[in-house]
Protein backbone atom coordinates (compact mmCIF):
# COMPACT_ATOMS: atom_id res chain seq x y z
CA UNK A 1 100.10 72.79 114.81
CA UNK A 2 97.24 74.06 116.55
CA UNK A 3 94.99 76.71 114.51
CA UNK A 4 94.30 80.12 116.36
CA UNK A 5 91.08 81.04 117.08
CA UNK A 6 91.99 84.62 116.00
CA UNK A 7 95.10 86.42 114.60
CA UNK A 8 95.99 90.36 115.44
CA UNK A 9 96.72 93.00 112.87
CA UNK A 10 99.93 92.86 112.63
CA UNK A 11 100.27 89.50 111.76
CA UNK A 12 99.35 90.18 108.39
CA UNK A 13 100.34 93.68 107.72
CA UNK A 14 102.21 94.32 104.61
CA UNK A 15 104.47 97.49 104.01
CA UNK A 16 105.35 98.36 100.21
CA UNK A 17 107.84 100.43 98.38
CA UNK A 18 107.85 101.69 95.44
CA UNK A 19 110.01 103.93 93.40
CA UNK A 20 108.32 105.76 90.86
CA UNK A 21 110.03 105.07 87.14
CA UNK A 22 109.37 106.65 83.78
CA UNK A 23 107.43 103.72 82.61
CA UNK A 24 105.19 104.68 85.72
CA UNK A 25 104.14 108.11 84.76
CA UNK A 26 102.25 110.63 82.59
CA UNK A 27 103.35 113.23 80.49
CA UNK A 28 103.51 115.33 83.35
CA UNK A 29 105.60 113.34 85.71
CA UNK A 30 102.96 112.15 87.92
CA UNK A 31 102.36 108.65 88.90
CA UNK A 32 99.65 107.01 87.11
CA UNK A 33 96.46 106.59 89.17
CA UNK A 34 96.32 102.88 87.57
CA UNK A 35 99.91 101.90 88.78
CA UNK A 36 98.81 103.32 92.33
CA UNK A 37 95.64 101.58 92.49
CA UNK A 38 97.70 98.33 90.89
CA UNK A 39 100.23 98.86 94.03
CA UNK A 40 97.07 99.12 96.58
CA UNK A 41 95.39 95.85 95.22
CA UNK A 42 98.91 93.83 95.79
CA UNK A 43 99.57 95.57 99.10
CA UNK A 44 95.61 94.30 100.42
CA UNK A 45 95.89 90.82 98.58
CA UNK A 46 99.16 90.08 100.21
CA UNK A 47 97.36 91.27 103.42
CA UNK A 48 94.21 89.25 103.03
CA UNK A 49 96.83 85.91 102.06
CA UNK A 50 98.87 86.50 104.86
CA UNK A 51 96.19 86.54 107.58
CA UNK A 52 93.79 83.59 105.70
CA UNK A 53 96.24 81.58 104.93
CA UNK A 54 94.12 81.63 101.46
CA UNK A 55 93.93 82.67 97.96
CA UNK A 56 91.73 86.12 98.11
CA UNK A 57 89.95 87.56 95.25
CA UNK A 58 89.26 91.11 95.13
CA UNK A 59 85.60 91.61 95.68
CA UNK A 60 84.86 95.45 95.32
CA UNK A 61 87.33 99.07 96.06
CA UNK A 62 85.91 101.88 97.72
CA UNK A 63 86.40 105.08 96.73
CA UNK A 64 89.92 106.05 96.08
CA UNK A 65 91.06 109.72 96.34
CA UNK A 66 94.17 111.62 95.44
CA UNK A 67 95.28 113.75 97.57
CA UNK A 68 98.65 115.22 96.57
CA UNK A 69 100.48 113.84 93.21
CA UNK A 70 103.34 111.85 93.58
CA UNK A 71 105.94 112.50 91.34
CA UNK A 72 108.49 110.68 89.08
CA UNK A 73 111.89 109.38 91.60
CA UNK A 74 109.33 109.50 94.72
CA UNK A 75 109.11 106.48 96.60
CA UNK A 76 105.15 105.26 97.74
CA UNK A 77 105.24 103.51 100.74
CA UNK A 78 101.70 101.36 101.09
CA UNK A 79 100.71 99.78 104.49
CA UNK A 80 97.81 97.68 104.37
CA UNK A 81 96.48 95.94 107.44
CA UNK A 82 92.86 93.72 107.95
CA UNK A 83 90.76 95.82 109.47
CA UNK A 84 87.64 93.41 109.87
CA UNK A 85 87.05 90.19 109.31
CA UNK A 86 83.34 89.03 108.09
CA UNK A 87 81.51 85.72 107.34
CA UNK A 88 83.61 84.85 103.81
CA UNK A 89 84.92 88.55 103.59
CA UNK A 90 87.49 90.96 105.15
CA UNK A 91 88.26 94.59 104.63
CA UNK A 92 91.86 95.52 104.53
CA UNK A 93 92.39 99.06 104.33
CA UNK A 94 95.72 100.17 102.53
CA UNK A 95 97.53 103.56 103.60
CA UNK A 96 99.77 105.47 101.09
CA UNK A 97 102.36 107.50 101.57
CA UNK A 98 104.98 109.82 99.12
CA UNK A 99 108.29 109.98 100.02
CA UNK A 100 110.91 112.74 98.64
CA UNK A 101 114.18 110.52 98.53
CA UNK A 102 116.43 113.61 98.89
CA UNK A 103 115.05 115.21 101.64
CA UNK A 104 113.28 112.91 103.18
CA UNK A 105 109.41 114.65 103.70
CA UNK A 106 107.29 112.30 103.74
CA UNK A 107 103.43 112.97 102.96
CA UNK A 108 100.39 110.67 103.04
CA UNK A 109 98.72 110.71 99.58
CA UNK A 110 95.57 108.10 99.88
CA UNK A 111 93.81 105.58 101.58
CA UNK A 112 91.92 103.27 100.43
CA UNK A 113 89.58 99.96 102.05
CA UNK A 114 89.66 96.73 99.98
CA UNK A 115 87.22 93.77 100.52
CA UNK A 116 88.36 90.31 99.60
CA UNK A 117 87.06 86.72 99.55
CA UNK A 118 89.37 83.89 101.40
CA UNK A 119 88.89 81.08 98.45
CA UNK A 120 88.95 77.59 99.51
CA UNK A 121 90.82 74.45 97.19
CA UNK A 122 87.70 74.38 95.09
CA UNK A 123 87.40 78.10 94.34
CA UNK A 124 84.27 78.54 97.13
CA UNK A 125 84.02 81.55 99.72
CA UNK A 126 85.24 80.05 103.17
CA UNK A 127 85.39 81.68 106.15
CA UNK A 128 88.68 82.68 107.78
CA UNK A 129 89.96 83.40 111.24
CA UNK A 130 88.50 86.43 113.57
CA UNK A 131 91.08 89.83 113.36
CA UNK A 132 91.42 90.25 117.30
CA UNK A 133 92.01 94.41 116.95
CA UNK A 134 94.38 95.09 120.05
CA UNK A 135 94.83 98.86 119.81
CA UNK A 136 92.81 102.10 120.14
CA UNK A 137 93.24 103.00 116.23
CA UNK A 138 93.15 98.80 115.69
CA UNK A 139 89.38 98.84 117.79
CA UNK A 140 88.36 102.16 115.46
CA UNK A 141 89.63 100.75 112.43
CA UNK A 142 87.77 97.74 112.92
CA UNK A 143 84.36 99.69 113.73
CA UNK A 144 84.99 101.35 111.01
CA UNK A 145 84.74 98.84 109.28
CA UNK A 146 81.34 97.91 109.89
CA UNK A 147 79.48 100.76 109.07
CA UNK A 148 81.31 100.88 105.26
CA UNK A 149 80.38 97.65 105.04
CA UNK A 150 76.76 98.51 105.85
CA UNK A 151 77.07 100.74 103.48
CA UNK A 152 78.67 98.40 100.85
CA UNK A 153 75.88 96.41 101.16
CA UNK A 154 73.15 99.07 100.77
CA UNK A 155 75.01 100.28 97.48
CA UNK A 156 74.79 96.57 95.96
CA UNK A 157 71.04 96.19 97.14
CA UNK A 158 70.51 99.44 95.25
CA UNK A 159 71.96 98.51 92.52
């Protein structure tokens, strides 16, 4: 079988649902910010695997910010998607989503933009296909993308 040159978004997206337990919450009902960002890093490694064909490591997490609580029996819903692809890198970016089981509202809660390394057999960054973005949010996304990566890169040369 022929390798593409380059694969499209959704050829690797990944939706996610989750239903909030007991064992998944604080003492006030809330989902812990640890599952969510535990959800999040499965959700953009199953991304990352599915468009490299690879085993990805997670190589750094923006910012992550909490918009709304989500609350014990709420489902999250998690869609994460490659936004970019780099030289050994690509950013997925992961949106999240509350849902209210008995009514229904649905309410987006974070977002949050992943970078991970495509390993090869002996553990070594290897590059990966191209992301070809198709669409008008797909193009922005993946400018996007470039700039926080500029700015990923500043941050570690500062530090």
């Amino acid at each position: 079988m022929k390798r593409p040159a380059s694969k499209t978004v959704p050829q690797s997206h990944v939706e996610m649902t989750e239903l909030v337990l007991p064992n998944d919450t604080n003492p006030l009902g809330n989902l812990l910010g640890g599952r969510l960002m535990h959800w999040i890093d499965i959700a953009a490694a199953t991304a990352a695997a599915r468009h490299t064909h690879r085993v990805c490591v997670t190589a750094s997490v923006d910012e992550l910010n909490f918009l709304y609580p989500i609350k014990l029996g709420e489902a999250v819903i998690l869609h994460a998607s490659v936004n970019r692809v780099f030289n050994t890198s690509l950013e997925i970016g992961v949106r999240v989503s509350k849902q209210n089981l008995l009514t229904g509202e649905t309410r987006h809660t974070n977002t949050a933009y992943l970078t991970f390394v495509a390993l090869d057999e002996a553990g070594k960054p290897v590059q990966t296909y191209p992301v070809a973005p198709r669409t008008k949010d797909e193009r922005r996304r993946y400018r996007d993308a470039a700039r926080r990566r500029q700015h990923r890169l500043q941050h570690r040369k500062h530090f």
